[in-house]
PDB file of N, CA and C in Angstrom:
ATOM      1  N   UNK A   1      40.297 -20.657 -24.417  1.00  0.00           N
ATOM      2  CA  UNK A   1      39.154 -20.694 -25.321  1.00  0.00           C
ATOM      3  C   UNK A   1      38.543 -22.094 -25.391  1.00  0.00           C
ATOM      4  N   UNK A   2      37.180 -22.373 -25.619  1.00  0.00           N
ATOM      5  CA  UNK A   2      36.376 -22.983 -25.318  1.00  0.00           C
ATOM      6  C   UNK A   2      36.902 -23.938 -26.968  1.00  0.00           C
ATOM      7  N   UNK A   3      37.388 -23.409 -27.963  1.00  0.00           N
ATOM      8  CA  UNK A   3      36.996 -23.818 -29.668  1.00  0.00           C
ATOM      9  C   UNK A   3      38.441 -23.354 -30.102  1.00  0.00           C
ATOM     10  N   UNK A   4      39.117 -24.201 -30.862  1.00  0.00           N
ATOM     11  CA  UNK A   4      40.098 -24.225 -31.964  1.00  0.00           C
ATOM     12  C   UNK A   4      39.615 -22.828 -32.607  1.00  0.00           C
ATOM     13  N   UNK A   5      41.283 -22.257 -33.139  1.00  0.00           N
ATOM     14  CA  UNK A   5      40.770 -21.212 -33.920  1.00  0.00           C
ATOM     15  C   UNK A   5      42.231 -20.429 -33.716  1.00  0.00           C
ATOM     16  N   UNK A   6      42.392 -18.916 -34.394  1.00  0.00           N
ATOM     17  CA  UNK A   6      43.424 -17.826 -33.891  1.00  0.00           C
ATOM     18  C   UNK A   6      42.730 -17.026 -33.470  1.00  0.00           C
ATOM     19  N   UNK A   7      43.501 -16.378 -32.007  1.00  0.00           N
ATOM     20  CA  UNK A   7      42.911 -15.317 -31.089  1.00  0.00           C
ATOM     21  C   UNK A   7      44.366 -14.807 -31.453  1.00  0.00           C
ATOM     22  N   UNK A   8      44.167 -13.051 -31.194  1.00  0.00           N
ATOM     23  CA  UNK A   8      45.127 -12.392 -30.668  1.00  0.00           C
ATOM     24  C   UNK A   8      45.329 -12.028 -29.565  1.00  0.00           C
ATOM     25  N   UNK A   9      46.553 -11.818 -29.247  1.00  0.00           N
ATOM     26  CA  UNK A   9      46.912 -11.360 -27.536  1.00  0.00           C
ATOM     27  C   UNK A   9      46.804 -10.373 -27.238  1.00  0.00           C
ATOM     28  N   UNK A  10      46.381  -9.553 -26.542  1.00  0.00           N
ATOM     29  CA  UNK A  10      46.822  -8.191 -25.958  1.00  0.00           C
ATOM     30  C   UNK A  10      47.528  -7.859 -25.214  1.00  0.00           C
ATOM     31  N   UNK A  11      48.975  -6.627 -25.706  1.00  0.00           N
ATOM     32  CA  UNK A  11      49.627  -6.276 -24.978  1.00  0.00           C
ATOM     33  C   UNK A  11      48.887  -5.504 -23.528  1.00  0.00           C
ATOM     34  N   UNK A  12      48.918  -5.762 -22.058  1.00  0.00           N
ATOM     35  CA  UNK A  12      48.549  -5.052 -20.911  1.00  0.00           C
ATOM     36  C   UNK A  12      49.465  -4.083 -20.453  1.00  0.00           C
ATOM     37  N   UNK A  13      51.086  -4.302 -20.505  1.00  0.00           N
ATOM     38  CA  UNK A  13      51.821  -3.442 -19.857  1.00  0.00           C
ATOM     39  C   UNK A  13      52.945  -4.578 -19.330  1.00  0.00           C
ATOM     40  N   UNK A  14      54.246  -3.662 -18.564  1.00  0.00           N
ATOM     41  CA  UNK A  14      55.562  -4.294 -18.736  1.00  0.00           C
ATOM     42  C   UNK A  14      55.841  -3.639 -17.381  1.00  0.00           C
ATOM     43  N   UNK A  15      56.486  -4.806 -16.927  1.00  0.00           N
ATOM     44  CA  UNK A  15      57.097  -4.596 -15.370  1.00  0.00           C
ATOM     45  C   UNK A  15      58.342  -5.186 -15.322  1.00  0.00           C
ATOM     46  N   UNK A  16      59.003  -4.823 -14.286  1.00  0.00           N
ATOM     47  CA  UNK A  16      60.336  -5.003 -14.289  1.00  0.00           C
ATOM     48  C   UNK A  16      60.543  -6.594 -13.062  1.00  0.00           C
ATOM     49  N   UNK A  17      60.920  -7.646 -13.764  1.00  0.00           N
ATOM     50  CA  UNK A  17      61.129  -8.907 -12.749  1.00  0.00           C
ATOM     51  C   UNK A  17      62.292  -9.140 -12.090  1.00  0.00           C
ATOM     52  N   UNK A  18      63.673  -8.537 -12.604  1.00  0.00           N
ATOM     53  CA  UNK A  18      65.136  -9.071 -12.991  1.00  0.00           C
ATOM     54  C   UNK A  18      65.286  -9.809 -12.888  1.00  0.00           C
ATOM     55  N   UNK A  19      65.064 -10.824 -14.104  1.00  0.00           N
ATOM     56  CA  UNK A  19      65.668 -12.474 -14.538  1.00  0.00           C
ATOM     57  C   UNK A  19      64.457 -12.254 -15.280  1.00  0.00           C
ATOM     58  N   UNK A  20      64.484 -14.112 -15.650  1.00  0.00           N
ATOM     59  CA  UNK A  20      63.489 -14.046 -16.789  1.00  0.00           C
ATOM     60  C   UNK A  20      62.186 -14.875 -16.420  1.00  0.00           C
ATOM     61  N   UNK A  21      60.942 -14.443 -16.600  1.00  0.00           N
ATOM     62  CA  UNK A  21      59.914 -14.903 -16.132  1.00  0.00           C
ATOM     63  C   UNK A  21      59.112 -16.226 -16.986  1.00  0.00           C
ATOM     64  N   UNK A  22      58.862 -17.473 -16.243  1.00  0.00           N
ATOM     65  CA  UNK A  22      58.850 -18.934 -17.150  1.00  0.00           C
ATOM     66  C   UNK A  22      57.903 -19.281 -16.691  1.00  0.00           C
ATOM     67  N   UNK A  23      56.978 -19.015 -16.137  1.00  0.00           N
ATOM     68  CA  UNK A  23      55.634 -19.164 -15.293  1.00  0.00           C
ATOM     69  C   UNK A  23      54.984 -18.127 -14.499  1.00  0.00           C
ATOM     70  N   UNK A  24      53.136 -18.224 -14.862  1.00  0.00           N
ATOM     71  CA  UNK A  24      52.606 -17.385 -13.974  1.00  0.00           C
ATOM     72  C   UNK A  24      51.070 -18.248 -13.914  1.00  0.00           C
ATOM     73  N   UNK A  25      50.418 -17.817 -12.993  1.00  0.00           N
ATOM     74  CA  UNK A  25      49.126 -18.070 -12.571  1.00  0.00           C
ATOM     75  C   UNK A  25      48.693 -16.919 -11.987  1.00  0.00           C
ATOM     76  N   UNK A  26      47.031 -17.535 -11.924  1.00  0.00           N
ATOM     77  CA  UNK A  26      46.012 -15.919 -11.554  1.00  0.00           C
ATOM     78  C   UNK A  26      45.785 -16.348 -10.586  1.00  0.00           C
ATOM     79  N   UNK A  27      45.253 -15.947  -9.355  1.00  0.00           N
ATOM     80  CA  UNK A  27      44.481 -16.287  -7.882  1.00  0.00           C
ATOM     81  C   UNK A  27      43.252 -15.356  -8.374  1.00  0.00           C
ATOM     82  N   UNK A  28      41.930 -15.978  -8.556  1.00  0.00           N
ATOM     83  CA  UNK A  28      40.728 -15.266  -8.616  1.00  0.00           C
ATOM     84  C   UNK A  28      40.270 -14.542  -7.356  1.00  0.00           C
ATOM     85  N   UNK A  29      40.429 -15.188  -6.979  1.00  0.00           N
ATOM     86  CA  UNK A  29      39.742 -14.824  -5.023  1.00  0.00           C
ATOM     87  C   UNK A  29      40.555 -13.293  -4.933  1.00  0.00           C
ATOM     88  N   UNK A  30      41.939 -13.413  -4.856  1.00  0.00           N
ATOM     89  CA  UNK A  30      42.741 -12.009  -3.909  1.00  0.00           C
ATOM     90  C   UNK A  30      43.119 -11.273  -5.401  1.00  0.00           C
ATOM     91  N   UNK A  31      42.576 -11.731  -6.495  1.00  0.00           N
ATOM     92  CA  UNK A  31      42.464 -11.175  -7.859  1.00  0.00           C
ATOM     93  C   UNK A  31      44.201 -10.615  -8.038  1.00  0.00           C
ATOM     94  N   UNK A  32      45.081 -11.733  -8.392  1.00  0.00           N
ATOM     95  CA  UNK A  32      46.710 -11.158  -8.509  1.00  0.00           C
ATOM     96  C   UNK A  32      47.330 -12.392  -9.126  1.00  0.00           C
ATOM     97  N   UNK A  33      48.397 -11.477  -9.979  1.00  0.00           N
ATOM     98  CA  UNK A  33      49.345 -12.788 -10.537  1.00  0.00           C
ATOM     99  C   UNK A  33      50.249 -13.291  -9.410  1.00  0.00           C
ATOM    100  N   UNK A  34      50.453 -14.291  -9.527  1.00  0.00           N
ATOM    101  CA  UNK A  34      51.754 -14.553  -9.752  1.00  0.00           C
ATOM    102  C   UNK A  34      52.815 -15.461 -10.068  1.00  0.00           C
ATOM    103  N   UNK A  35      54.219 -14.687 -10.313  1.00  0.00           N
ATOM    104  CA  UNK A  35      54.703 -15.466 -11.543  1.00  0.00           C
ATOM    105  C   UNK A  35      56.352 -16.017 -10.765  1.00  0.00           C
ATOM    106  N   UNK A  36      56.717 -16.937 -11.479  1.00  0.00           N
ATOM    107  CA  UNK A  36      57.850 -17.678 -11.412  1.00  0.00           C
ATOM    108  C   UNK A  36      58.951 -17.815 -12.452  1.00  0.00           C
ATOM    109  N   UNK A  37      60.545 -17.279 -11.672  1.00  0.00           N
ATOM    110  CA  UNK A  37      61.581 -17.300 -13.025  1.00  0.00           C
ATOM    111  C   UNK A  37      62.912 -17.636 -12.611  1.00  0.00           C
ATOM    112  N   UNK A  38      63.903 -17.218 -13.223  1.00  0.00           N
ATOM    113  CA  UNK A  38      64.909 -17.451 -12.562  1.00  0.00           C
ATOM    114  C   UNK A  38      65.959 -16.147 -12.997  1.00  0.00           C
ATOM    115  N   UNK A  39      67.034 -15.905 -12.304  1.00  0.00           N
ATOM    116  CA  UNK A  39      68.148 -15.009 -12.572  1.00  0.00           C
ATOM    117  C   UNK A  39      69.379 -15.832 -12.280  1.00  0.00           C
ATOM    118  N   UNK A  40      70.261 -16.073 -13.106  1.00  0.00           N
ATOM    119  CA  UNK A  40      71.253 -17.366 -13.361  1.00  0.00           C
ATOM    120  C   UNK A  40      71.270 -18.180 -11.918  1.00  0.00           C
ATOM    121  N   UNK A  41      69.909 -19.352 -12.497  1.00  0.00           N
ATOM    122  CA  UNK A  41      69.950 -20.387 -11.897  1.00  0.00           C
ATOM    123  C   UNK A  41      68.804 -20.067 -10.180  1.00  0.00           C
ATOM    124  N   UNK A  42      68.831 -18.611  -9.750  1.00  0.00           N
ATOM    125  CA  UNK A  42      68.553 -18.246  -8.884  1.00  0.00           C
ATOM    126  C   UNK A  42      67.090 -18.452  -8.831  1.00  0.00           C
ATOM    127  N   UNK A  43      66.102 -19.299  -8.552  1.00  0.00           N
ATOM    128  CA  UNK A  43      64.643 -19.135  -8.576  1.00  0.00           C
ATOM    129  C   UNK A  43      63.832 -17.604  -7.748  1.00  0.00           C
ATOM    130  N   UNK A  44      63.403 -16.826  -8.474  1.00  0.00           N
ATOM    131  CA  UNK A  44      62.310 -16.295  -7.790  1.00  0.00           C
ATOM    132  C   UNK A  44      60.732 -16.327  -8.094  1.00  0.00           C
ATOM    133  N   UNK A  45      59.984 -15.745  -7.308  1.00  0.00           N
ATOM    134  CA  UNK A  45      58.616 -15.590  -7.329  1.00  0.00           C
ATOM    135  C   UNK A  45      58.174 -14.328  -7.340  1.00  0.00           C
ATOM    136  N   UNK A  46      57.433 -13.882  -8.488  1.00  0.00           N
ATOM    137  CA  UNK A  46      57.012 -12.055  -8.240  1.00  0.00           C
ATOM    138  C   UNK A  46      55.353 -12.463  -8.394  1.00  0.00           C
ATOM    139  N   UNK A  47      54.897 -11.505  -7.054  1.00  0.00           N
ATOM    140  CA  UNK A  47      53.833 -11.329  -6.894  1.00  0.00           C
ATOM    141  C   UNK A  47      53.338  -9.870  -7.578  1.00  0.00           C
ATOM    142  N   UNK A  48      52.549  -9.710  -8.542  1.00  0.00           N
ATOM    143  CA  UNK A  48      51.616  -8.826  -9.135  1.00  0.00           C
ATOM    144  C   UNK A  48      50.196  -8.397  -8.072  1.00  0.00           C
ATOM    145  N   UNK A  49      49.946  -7.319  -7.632  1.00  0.00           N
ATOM    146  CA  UNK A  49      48.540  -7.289  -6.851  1.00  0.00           C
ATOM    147  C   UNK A  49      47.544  -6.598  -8.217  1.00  0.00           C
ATOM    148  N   UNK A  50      47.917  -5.726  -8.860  1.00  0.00           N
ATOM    149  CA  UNK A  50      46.804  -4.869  -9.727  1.00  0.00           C
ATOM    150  C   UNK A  50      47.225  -5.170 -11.682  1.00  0.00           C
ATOM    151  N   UNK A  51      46.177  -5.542 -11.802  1.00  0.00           N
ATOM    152  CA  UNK A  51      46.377  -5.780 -13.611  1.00  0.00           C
ATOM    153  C   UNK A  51      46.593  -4.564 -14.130  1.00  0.00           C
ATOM    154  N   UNK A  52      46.026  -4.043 -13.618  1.00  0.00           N
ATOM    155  CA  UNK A  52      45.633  -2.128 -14.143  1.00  0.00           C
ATOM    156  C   UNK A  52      47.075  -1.637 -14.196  1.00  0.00           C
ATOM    157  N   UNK A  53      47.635  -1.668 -13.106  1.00  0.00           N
ATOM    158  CA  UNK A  53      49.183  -1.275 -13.220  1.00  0.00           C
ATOM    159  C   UNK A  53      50.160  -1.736 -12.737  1.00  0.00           C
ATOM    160  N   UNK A  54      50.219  -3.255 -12.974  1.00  0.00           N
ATOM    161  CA  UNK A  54      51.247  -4.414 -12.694  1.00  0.00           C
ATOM    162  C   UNK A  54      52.596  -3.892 -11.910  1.00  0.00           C
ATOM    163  N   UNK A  55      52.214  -3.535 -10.768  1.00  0.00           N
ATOM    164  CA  UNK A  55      52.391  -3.242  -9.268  1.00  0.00           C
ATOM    165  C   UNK A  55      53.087  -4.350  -9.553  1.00  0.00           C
ATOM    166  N   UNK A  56      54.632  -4.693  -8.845  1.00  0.00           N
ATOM    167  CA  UNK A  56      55.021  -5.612  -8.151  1.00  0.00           C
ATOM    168  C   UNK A  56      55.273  -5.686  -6.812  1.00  0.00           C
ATOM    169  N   UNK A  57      54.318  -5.799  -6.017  1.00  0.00           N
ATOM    170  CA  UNK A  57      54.211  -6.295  -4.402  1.00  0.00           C
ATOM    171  C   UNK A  57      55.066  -6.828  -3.863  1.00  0.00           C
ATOM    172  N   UNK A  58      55.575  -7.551  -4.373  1.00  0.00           N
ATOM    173  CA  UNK A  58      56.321  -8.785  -3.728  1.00  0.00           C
ATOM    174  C   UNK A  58      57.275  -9.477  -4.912  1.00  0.00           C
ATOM    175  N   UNK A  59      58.665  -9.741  -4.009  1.00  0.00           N
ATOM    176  CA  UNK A  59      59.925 -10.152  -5.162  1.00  0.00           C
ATOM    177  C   UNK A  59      59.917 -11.406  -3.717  1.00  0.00           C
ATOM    178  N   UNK A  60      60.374 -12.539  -4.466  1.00  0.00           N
ATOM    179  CA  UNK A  60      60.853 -13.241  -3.204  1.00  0.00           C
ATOM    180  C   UNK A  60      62.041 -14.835  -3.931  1.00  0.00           C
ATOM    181  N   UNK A  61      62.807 -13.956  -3.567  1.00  0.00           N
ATOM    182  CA  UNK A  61      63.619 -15.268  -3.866  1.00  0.00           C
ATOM    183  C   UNK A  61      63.858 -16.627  -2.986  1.00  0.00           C
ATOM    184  N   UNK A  62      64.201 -17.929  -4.158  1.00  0.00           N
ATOM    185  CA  UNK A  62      64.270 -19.137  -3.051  1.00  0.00           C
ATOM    186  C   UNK A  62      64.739 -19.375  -2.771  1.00  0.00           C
ATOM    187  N   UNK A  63      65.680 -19.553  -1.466  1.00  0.00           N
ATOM    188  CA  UNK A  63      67.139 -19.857  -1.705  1.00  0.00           C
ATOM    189  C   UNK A  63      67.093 -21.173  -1.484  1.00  0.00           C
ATOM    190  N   UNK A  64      66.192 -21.791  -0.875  1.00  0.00           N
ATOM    191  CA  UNK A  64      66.576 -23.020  -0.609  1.00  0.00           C
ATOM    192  C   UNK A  64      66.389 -24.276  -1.531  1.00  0.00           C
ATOM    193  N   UNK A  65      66.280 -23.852  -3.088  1.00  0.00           N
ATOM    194  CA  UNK A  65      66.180 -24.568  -4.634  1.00  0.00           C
ATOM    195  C   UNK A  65      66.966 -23.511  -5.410  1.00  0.00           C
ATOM    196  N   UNK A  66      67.848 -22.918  -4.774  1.00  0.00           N
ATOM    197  CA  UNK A  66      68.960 -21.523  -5.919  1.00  0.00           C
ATOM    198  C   UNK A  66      69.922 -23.517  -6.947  1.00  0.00           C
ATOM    199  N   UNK A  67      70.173 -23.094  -7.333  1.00  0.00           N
ATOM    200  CA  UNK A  67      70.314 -23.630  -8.537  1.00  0.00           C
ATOM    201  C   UNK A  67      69.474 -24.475  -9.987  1.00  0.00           C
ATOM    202  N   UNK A  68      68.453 -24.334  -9.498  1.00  0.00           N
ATOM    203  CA  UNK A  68      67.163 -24.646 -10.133  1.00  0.00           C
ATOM    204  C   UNK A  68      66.864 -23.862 -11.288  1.00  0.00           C
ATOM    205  N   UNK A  69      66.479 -24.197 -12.651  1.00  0.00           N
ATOM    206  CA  UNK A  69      65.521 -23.780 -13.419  1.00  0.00           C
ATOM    207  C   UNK A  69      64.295 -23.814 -13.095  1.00  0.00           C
ATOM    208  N   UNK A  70      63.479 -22.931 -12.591  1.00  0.00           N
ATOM    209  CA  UNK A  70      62.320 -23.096 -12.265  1.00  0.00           C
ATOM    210  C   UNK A  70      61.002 -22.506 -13.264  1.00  0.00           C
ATOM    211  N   UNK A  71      60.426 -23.561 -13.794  1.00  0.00           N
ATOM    212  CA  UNK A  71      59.515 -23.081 -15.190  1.00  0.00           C
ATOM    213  C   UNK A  71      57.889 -23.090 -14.846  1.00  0.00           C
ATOM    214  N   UNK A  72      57.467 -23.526 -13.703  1.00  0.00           N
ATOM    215  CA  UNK A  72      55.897 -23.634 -13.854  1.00  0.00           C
ATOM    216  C   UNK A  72      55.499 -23.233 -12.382  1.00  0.00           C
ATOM    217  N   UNK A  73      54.080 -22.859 -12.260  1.00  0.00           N
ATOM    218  CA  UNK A  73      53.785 -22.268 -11.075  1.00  0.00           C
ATOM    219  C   UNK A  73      52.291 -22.345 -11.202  1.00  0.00           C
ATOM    220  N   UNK A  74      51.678 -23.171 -10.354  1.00  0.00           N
ATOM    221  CA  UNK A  74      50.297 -23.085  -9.729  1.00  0.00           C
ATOM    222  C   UNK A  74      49.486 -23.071  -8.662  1.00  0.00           C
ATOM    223  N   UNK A  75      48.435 -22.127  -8.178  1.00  0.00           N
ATOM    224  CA  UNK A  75      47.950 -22.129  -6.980  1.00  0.00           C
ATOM    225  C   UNK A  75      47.251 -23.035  -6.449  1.00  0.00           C
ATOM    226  N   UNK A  76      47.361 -23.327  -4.894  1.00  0.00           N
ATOM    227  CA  UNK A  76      46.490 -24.809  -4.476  1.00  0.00           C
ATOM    228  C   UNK A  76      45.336 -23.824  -3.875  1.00  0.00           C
ATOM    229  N   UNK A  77      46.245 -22.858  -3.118  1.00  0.00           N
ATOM    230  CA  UNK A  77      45.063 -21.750  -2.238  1.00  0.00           C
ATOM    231  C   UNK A  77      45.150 -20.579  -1.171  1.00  0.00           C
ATOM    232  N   UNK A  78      45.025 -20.016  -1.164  1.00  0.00           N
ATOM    233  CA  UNK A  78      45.741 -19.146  -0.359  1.00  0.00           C
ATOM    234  C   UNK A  78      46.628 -18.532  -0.565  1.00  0.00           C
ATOM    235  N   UNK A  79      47.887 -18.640   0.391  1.00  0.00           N
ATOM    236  CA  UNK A  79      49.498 -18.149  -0.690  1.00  0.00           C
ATOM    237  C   UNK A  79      50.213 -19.419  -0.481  1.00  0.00           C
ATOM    238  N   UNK A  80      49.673 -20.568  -1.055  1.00  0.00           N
ATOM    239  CA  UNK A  80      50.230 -21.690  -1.110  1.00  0.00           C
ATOM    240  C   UNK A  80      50.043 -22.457  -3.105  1.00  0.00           C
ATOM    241  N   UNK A  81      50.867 -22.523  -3.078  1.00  0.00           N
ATOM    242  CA  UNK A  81      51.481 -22.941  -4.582  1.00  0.00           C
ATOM    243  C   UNK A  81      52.435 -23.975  -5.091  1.00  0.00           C
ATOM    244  N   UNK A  82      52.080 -24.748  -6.202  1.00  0.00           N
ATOM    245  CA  UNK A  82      53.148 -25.708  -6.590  1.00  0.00           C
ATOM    246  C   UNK A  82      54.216 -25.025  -7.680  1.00  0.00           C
ATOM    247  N   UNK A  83      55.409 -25.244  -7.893  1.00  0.00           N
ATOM    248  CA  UNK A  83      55.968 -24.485  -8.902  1.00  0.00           C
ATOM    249  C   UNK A  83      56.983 -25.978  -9.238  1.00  0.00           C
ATOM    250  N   UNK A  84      57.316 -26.076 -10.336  1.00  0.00           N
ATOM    251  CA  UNK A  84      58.079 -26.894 -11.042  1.00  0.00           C
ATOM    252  C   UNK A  84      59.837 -26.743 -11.390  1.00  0.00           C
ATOM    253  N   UNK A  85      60.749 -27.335 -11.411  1.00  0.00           N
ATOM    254  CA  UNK A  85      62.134 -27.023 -12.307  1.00  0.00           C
ATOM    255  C   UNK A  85      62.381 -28.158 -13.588  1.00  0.00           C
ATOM    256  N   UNK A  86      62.951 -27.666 -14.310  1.00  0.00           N
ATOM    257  CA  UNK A  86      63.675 -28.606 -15.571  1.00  0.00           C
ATOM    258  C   UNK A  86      64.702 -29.206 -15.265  1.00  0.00           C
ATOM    259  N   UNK A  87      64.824 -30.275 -15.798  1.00  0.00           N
ATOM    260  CA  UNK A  87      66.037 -31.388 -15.258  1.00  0.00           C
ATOM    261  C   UNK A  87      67.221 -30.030 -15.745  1.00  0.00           C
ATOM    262  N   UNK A  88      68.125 -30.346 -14.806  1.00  0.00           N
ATOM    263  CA  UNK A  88      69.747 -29.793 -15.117  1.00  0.00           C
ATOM    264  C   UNK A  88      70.773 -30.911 -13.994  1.00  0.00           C
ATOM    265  N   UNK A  89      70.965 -29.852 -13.346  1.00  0.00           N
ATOM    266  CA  UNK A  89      72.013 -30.574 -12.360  1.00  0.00           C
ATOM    267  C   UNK A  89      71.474 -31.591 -11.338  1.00  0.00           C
ATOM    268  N   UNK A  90      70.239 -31.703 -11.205  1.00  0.00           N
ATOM    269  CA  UNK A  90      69.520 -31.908 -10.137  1.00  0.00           C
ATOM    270  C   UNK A  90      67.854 -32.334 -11.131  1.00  0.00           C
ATOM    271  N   UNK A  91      67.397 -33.944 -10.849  1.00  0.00           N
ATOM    272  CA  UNK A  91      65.930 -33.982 -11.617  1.00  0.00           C
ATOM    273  C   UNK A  91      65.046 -33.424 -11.541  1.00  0.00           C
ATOM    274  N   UNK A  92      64.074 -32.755 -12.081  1.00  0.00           N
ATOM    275  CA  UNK A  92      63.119 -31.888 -12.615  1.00  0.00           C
ATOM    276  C   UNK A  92      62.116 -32.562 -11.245  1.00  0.00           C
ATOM    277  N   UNK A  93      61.422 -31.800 -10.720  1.00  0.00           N
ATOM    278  CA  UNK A  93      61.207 -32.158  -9.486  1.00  0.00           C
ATOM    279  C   UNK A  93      59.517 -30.863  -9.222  1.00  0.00           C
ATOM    280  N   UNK A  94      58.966 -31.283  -7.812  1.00  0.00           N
ATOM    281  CA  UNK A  94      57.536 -30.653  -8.142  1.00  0.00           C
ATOM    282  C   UNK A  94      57.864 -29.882  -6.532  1.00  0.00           C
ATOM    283  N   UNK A  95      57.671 -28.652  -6.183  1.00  0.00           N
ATOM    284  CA  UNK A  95      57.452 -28.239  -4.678  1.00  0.00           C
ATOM    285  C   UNK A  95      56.123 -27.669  -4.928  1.00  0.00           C
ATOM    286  N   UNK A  96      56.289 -27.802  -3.090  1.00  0.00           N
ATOM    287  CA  UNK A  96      54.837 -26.920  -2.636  1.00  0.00           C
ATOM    288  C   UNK A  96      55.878 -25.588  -1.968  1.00  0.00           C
ATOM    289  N   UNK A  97      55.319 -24.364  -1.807  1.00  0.00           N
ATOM    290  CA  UNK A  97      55.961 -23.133  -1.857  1.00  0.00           C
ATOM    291  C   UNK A  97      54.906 -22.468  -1.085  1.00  0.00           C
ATOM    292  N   UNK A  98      55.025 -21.989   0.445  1.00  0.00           N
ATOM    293  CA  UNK A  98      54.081 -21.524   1.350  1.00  0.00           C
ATOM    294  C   UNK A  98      54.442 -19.827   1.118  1.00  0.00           C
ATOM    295  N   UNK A  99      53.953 -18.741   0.907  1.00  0.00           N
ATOM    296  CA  UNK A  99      54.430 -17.639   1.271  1.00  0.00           C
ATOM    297  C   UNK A  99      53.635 -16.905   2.657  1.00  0.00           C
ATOM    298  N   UNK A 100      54.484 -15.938   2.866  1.00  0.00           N
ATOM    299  CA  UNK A 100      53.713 -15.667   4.466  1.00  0.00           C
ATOM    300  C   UNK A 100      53.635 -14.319   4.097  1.00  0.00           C
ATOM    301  N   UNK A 101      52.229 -13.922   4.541  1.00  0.00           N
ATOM    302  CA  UNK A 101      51.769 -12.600   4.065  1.00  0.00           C
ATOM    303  C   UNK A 101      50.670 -12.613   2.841  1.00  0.00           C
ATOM    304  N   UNK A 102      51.170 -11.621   2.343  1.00  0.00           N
ATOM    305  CA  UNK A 102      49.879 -11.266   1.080  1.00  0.00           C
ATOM    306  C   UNK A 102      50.543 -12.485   0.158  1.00  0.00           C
TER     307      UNK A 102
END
């Protein structure tokens, strides 16, 4: 919102991630979420294609940051994205994250 103030949220609908979801972003262009979480410690990425009926397309886990809290996720372009972790075992740190495909 453009102005200070209270908005309410609207519930859209509920999809299944397994783990817990700590980040998402929109891609306007290919019009789809997607979001970033973890399942103990395990980072994944779920791709959403349809708002209408939050389709999950795509599950993709990382293995190569699996012990990571991973909390933030933004698009540069394409299916290329930065996503973030919280300090734990290892300092809170920034990747770039290429996916191949949709």
């Amino acid at each position: 919102p453009s102005s200070n103030g209270k908005y309410k949220a609207k519930h859209i609908g509920d999809f299944e991630s397994e783990g817990l979801v700590t980040g998402a972003d929109f891609d306007h262009n290919k019009k789809r979420f997607v979001l970033c979480g973890y399942n103990l410690f395990y980072p994944f990425i779920v791709v959403i294609s349809n708002i209408d009926d939050l389709k999950v397309i795509k599950r993709i886990e990382i293995e190569e940051i699996s012990g990571l809290q991973i909390e933030g996720i933004a698009f540069i372009y394409d299916n290329r994205f930065y996503t973030t972790n919280e300090k734990s075992t290892q300092p809170q740190a920034l990747y770039k994250i290429i996916l191949n495909g949709n």
